[in-house]
C-alpha atoms as a PDB file:
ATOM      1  CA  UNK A   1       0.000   0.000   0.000  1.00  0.00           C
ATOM      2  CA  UNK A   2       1.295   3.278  -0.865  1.00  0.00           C
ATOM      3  CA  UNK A   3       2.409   5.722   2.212  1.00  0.00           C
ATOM      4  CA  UNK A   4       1.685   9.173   1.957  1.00  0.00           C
ATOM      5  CA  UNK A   5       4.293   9.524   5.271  1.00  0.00           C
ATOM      6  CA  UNK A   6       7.473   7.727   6.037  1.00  0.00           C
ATOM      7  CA  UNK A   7      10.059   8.163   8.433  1.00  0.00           C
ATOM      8  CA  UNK A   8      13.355   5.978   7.259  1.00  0.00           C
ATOM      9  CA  UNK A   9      15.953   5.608  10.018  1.00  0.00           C
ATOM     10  CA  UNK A  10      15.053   8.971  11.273  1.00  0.00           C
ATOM     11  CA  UNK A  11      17.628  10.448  14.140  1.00  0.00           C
ATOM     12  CA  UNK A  12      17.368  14.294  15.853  1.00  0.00           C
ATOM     13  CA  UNK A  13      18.191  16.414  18.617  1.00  0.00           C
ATOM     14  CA  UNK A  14      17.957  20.147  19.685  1.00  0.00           C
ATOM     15  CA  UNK A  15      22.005  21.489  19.733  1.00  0.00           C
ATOM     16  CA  UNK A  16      23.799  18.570  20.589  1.00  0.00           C
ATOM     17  CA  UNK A  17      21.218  16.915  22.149  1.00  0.00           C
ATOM     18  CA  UNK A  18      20.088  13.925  21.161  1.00  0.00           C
ATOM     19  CA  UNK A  19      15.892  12.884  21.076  1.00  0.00           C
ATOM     20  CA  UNK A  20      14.947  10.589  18.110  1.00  0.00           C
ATOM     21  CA  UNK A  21      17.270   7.739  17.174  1.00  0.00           C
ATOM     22  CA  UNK A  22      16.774   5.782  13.881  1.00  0.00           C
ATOM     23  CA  UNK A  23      12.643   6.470  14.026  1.00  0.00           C
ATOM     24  CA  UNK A  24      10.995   4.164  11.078  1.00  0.00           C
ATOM     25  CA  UNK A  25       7.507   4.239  10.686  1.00  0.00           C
ATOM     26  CA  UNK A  26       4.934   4.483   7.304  1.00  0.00           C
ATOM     27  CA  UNK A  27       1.440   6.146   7.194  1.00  0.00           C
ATOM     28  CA  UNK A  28      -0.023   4.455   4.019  1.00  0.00           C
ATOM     29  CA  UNK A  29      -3.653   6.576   2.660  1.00  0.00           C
ATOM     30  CA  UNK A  30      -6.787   5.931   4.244  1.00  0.00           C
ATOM     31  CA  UNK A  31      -5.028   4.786   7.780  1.00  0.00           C
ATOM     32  CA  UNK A  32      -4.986   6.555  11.013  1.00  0.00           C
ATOM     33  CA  UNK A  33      -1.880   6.365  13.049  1.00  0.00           C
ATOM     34  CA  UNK A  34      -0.753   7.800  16.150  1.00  0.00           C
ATOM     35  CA  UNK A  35       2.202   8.454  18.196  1.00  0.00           C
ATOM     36  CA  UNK A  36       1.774   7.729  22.009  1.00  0.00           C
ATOM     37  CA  UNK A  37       4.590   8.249  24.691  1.00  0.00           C
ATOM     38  CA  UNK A  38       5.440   9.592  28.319  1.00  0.00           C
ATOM     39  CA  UNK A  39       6.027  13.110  28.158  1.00  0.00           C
ATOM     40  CA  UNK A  40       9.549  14.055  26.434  1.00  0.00           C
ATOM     41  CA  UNK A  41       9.873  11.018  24.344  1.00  0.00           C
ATOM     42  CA  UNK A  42       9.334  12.776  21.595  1.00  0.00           C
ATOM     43  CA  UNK A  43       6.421  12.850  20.021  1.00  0.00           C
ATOM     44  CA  UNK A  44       5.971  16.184  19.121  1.00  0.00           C
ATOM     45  CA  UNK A  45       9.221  16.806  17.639  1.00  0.00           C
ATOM     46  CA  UNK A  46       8.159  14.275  15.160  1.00  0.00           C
ATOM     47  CA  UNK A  47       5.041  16.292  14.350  1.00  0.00           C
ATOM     48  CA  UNK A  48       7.873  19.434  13.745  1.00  0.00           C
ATOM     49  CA  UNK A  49      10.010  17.322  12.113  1.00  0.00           C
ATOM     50  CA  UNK A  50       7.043  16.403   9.386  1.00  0.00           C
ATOM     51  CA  UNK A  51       6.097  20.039   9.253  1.00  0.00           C
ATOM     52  CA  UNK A  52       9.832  20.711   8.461  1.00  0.00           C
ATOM     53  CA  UNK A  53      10.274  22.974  11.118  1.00  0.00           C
ATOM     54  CA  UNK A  54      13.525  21.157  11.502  1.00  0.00           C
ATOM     55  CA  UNK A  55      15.856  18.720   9.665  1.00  0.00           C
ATOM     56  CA  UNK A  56      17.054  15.281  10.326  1.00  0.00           C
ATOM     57  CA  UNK A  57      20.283  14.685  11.721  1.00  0.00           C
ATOM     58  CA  UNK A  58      19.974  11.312   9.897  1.00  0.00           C
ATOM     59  CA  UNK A  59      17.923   9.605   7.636  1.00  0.00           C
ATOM     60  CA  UNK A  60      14.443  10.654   5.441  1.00  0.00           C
ATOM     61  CA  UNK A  61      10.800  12.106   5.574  1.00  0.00           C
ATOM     62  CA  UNK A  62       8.953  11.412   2.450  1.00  0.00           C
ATOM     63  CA  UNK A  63       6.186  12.938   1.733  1.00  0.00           C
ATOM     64  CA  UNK A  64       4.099  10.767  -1.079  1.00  0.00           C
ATOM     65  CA  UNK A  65       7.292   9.348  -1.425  1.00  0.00           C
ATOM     66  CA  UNK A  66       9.403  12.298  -2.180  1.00  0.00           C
ATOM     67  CA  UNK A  67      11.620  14.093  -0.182  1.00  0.00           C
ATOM     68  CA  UNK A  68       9.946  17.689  -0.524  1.00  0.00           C
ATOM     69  CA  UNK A  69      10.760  21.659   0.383  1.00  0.00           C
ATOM     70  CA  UNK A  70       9.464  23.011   3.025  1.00  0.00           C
ATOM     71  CA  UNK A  71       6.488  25.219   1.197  1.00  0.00           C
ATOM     72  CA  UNK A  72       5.471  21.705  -0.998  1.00  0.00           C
ATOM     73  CA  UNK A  73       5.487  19.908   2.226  1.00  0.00           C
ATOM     74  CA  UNK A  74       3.014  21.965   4.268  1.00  0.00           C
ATOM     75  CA  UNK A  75       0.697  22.001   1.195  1.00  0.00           C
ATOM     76  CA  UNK A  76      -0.243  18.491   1.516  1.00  0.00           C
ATOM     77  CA  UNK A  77      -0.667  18.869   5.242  1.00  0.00           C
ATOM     78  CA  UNK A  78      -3.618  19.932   7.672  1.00  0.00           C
ATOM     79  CA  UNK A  79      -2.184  20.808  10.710  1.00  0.00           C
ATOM     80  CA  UNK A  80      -3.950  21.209  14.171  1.00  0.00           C
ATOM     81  CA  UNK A  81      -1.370  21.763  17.134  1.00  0.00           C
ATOM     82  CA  UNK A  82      -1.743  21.404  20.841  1.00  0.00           C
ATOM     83  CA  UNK A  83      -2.209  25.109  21.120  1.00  0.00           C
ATOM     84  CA  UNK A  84      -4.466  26.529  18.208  1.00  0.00           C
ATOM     85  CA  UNK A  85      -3.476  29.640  17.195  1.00  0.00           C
ATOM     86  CA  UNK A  86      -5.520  32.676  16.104  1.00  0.00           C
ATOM     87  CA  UNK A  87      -4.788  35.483  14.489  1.00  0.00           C
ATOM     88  CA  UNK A  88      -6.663  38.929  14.910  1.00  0.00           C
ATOM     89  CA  UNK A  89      -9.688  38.857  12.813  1.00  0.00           C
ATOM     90  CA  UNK A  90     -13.452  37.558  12.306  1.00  0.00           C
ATOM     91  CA  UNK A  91     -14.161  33.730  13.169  1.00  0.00           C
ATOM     92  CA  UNK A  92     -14.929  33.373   9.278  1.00  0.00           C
ATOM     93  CA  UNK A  93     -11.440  34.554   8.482  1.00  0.00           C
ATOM     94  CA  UNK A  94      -9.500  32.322  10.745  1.00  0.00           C
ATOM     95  CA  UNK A  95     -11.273  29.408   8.909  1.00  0.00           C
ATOM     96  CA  UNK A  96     -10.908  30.416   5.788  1.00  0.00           C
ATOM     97  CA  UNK A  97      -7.188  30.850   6.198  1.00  0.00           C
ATOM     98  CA  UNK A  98      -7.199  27.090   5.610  1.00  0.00           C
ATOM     99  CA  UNK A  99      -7.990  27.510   2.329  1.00  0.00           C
ATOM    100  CA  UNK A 100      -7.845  30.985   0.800  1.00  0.00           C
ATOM    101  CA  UNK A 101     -11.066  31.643  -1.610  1.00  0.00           C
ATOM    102  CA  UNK A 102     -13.279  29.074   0.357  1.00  0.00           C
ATOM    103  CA  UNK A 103     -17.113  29.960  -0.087  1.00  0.00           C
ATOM    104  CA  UNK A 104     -19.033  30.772   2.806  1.00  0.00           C
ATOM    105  CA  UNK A 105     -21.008  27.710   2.639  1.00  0.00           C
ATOM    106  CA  UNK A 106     -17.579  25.482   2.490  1.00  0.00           C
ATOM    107  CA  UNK A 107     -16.606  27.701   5.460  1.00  0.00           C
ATOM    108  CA  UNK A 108     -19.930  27.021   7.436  1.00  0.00           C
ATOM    109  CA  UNK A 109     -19.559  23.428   6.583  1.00  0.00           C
ATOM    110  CA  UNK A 110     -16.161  22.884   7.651  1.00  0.00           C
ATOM    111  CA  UNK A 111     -17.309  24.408  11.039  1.00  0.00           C
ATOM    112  CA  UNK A 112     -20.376  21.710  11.288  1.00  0.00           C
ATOM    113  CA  UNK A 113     -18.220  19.414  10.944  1.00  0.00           C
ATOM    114  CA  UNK A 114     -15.474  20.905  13.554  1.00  0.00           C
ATOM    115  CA  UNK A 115     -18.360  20.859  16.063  1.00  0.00           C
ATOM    116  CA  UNK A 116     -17.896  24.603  16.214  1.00  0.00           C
ATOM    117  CA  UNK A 117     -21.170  25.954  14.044  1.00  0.00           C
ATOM    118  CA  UNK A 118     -23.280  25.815  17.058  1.00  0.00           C
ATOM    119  CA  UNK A 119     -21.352  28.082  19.252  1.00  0.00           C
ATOM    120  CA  UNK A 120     -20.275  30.337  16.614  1.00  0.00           C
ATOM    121  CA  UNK A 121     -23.841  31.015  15.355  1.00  0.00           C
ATOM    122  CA  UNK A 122     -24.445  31.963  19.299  1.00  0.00           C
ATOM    123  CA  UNK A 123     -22.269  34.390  19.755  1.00  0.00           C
ATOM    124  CA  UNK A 124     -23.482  38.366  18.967  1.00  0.00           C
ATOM    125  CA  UNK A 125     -21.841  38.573  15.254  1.00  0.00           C
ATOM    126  CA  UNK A 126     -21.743  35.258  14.767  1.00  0.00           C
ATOM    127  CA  UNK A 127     -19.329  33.827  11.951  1.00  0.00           C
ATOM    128  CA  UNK A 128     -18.308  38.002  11.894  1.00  0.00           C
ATOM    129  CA  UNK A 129     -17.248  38.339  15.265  1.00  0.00           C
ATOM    130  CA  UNK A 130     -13.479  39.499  15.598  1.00  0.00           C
ATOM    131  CA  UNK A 131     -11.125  37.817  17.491  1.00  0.00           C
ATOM    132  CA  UNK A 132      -8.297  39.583  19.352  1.00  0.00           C
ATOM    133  CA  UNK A 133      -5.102  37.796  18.623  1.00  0.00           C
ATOM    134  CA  UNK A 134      -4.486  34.156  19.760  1.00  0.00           C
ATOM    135  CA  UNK A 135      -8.832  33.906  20.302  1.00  0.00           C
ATOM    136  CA  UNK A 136      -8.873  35.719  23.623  1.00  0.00           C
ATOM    137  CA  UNK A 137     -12.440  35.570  24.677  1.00  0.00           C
ATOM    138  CA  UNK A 138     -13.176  31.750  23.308  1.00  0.00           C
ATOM    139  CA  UNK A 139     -12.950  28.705  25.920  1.00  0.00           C
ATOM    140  CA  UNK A 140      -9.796  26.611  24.723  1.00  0.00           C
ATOM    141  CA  UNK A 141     -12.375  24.162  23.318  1.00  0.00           C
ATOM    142  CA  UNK A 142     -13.549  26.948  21.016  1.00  0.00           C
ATOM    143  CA  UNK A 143     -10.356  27.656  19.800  1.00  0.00           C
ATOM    144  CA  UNK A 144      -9.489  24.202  18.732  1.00  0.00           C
ATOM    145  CA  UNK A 145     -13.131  23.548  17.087  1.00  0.00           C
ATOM    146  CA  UNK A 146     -12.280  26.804  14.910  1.00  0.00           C
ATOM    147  CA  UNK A 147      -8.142  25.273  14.355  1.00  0.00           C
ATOM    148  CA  UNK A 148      -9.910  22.240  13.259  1.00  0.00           C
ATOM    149  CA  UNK A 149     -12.401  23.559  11.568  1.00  0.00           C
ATOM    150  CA  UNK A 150      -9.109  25.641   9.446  1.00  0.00           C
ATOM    151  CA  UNK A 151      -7.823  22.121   9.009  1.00  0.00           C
ATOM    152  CA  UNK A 152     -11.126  20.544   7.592  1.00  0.00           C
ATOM    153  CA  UNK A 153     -11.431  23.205   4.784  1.00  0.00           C
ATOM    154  CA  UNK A 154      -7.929  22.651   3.619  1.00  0.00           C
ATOM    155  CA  UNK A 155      -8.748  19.556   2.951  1.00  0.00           C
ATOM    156  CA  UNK A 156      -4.840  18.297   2.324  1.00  0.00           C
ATOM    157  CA  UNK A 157      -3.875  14.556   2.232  1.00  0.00           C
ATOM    158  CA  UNK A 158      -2.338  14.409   5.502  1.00  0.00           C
ATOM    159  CA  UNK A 159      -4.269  15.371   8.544  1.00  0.00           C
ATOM    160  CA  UNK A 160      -1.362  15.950  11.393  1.00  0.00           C
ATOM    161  CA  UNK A 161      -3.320  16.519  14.765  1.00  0.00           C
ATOM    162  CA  UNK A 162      -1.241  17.322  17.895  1.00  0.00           C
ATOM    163  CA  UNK A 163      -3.237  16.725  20.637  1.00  0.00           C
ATOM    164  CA  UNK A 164      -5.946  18.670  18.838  1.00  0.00           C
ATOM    165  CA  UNK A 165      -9.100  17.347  20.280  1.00  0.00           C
ATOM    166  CA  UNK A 166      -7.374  18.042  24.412  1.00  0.00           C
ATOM    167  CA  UNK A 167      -9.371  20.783  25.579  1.00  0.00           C
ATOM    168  CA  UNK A 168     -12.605  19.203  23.855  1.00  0.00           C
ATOM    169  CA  UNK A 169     -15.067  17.766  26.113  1.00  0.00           C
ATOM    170  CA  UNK A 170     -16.024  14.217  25.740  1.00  0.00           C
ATOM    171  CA  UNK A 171     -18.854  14.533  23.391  1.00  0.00           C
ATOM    172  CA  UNK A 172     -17.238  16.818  20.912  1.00  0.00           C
ATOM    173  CA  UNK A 173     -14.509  14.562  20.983  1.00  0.00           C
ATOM    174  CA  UNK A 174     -16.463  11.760  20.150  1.00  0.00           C
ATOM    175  CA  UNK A 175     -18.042  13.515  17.281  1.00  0.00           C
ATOM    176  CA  UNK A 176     -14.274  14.679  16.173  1.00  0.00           C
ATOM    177  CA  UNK A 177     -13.172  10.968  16.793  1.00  0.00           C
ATOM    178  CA  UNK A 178     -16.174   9.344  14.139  1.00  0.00           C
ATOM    179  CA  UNK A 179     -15.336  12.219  11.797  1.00  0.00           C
ATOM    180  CA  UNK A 180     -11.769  11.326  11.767  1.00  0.00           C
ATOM    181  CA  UNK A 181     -12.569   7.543  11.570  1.00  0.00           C
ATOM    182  CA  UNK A 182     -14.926   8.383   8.212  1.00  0.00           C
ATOM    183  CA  UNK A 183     -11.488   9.938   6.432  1.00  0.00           C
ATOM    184  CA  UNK A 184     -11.024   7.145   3.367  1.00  0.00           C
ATOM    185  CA  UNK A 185      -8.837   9.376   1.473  1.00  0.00           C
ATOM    186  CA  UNK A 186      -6.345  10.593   4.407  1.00  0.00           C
ATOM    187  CA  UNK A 187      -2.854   9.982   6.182  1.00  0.00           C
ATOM    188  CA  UNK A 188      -3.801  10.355  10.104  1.00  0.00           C
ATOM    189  CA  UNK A 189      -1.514  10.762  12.158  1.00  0.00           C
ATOM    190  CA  UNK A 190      -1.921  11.942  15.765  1.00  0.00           C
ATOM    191  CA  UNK A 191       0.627  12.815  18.653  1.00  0.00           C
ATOM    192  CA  UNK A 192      -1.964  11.386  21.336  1.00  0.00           C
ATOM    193  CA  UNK A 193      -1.636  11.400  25.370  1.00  0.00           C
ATOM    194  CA  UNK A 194      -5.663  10.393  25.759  1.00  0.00           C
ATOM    195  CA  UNK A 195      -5.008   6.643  25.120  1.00  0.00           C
ATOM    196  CA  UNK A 196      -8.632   6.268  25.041  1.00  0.00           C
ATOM    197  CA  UNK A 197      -9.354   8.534  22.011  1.00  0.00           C
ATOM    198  CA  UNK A 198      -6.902   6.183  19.345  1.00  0.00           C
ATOM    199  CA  UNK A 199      -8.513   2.876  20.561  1.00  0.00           C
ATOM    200  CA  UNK A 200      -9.687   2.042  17.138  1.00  0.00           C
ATOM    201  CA  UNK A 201      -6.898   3.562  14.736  1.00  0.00           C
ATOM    202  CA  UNK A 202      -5.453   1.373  12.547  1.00  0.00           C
ATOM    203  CA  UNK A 203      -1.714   1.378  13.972  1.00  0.00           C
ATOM    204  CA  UNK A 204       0.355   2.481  17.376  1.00  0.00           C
ATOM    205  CA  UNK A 205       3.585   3.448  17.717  1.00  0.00           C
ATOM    206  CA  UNK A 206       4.814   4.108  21.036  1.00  0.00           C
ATOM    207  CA  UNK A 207       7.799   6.181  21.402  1.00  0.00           C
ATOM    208  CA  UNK A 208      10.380   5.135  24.065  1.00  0.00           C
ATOM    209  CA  UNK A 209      14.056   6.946  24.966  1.00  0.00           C
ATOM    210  CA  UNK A 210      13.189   8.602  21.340  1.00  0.00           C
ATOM    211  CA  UNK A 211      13.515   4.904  19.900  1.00  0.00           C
ATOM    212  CA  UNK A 212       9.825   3.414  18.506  1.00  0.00           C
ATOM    213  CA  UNK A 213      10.236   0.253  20.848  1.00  0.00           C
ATOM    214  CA  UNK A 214       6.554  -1.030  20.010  1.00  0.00           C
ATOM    215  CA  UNK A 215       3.808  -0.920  16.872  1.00  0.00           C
ATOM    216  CA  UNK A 216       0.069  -2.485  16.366  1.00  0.00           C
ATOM    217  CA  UNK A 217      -3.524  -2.107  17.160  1.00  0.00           C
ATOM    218  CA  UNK A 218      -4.344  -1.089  20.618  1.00  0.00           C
ATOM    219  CA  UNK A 219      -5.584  -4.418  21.960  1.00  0.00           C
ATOM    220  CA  UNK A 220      -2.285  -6.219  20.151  1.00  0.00           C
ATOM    221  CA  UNK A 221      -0.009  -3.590  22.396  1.00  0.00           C
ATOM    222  CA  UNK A 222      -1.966  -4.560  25.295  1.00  0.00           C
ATOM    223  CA  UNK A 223      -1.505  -8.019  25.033  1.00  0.00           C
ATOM    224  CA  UNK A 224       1.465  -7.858  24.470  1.00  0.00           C
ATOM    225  CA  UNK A 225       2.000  -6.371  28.325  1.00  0.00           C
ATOM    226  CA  UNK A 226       4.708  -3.993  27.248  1.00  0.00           C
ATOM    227  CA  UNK A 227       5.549  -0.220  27.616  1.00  0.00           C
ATOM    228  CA  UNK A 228       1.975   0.339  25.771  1.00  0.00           C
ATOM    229  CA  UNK A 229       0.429  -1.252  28.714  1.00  0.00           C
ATOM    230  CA  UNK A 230       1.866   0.089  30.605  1.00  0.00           C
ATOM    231  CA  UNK A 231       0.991   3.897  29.762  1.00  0.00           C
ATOM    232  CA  UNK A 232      -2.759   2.890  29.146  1.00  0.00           C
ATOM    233  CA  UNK A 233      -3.463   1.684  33.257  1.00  0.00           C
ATOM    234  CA  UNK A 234      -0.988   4.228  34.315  1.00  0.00           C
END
């Protein structure tokens, strides 16, 4: 099957320090992967290290199975980080900086399915209310609902989530969750710390001392009684 990501042999570190060492991994189309780990194992600098935000020590990224520039790269990804940002502006134009040109009923549908329509339609100006910068005055929920909202109308091949769905509550997340699931035509991949929310994606890698020490389906990793395990009953 043909990967739309793949990390070959992959090492990094910030100055001299090392994080990542020889991280392998493939996110073939229609699959939803994540990346699981205790905190500074490095999950998210493989989420920067996709964006190219930085460059390998060692080893490849491809990117449908070329090694691409920066600008190429980010085209083919929708990107929803931990912490949403927000620029200064109306609601309408934060999500239709996903995708420049969008028509308003492409923006009003990528907010429907974002879980963020109802809200925004509540508020005094609805879709036209301005936002200072970063979304002060919206819960963190609302912020990420309107970042994935962005991501939904841009529509890319790869949908790179990290920890987008955290300050959701549990039924938003839910809806997020099936919406994900229904993506056919996508790379997933997801920098997760709610083990409960990747339950059903097709593959886990679990990040260890910067080394993937572990890969499969969550109830494979937990029989297997291993590091995985370990992090879900912690």
């Amino acid at each position: 099957m043909f990967s739309l990501i793949e990390f070959n042999e992959v090492s990094f570190g910030y100055d001299s320090q090392p994080v990542l060492h020889k991280v392998s991994f493939k996110v073939p189309i229609g699959e939803k992967h994540a990346i699981v780990g205790k905190t500074g194992a490095g999950k998210s600098t493989i989420a920067k290290l996709l964006l190219r935000y930085y460059l390998p020590w060692e080893g490849r990224i491809l990117i449908n199975g070329e090694n691409l520039g920066v600008k190429q790269t980010r085209q083919f990804i929708s990107y929803v980080p931990q912490e949403p940002y927000l620029f200064a502006g109306t609601i309408r134009e934060n999500i239709e900086y996903g995708r420049i040109g969008a028509s308003w009923s492409e923006i009003e549908q990528a907010a429907k399915i974002a879980d963020a329509h109802d809200f925004i339609q509540k508020l005094p100006k609805g879709y036209e209310t301005v936002l200072t910068e970063e979304g002060g005055g919206l819960s963190g929920g609302q912020r990420q609902r309107i970042a994935l909202a962005r991501a939904f109308i841009k529509d890319a091949p790869i949908f790179l989530w990290d920890e987008a769905t955290s300050s959701l509550d549990t039924v938003s997340e839910q809806r997020i969750q099936t919406i994900v699931k229904s993506l056919k035509d996508k790379a997933v991949l997801t920098i997760a710390h709610r083990l409960d929310s990747i339950k059903e994606f097709d593959m886990i890698h679990v990040l260890s001392d910067g080394k993937i020490v572990e890969s499969g389906k969550h109830e494979e990793l937990l029989e297997k009684n291993g590091v995985y395990a370990a992090l879900y009953r912690s």
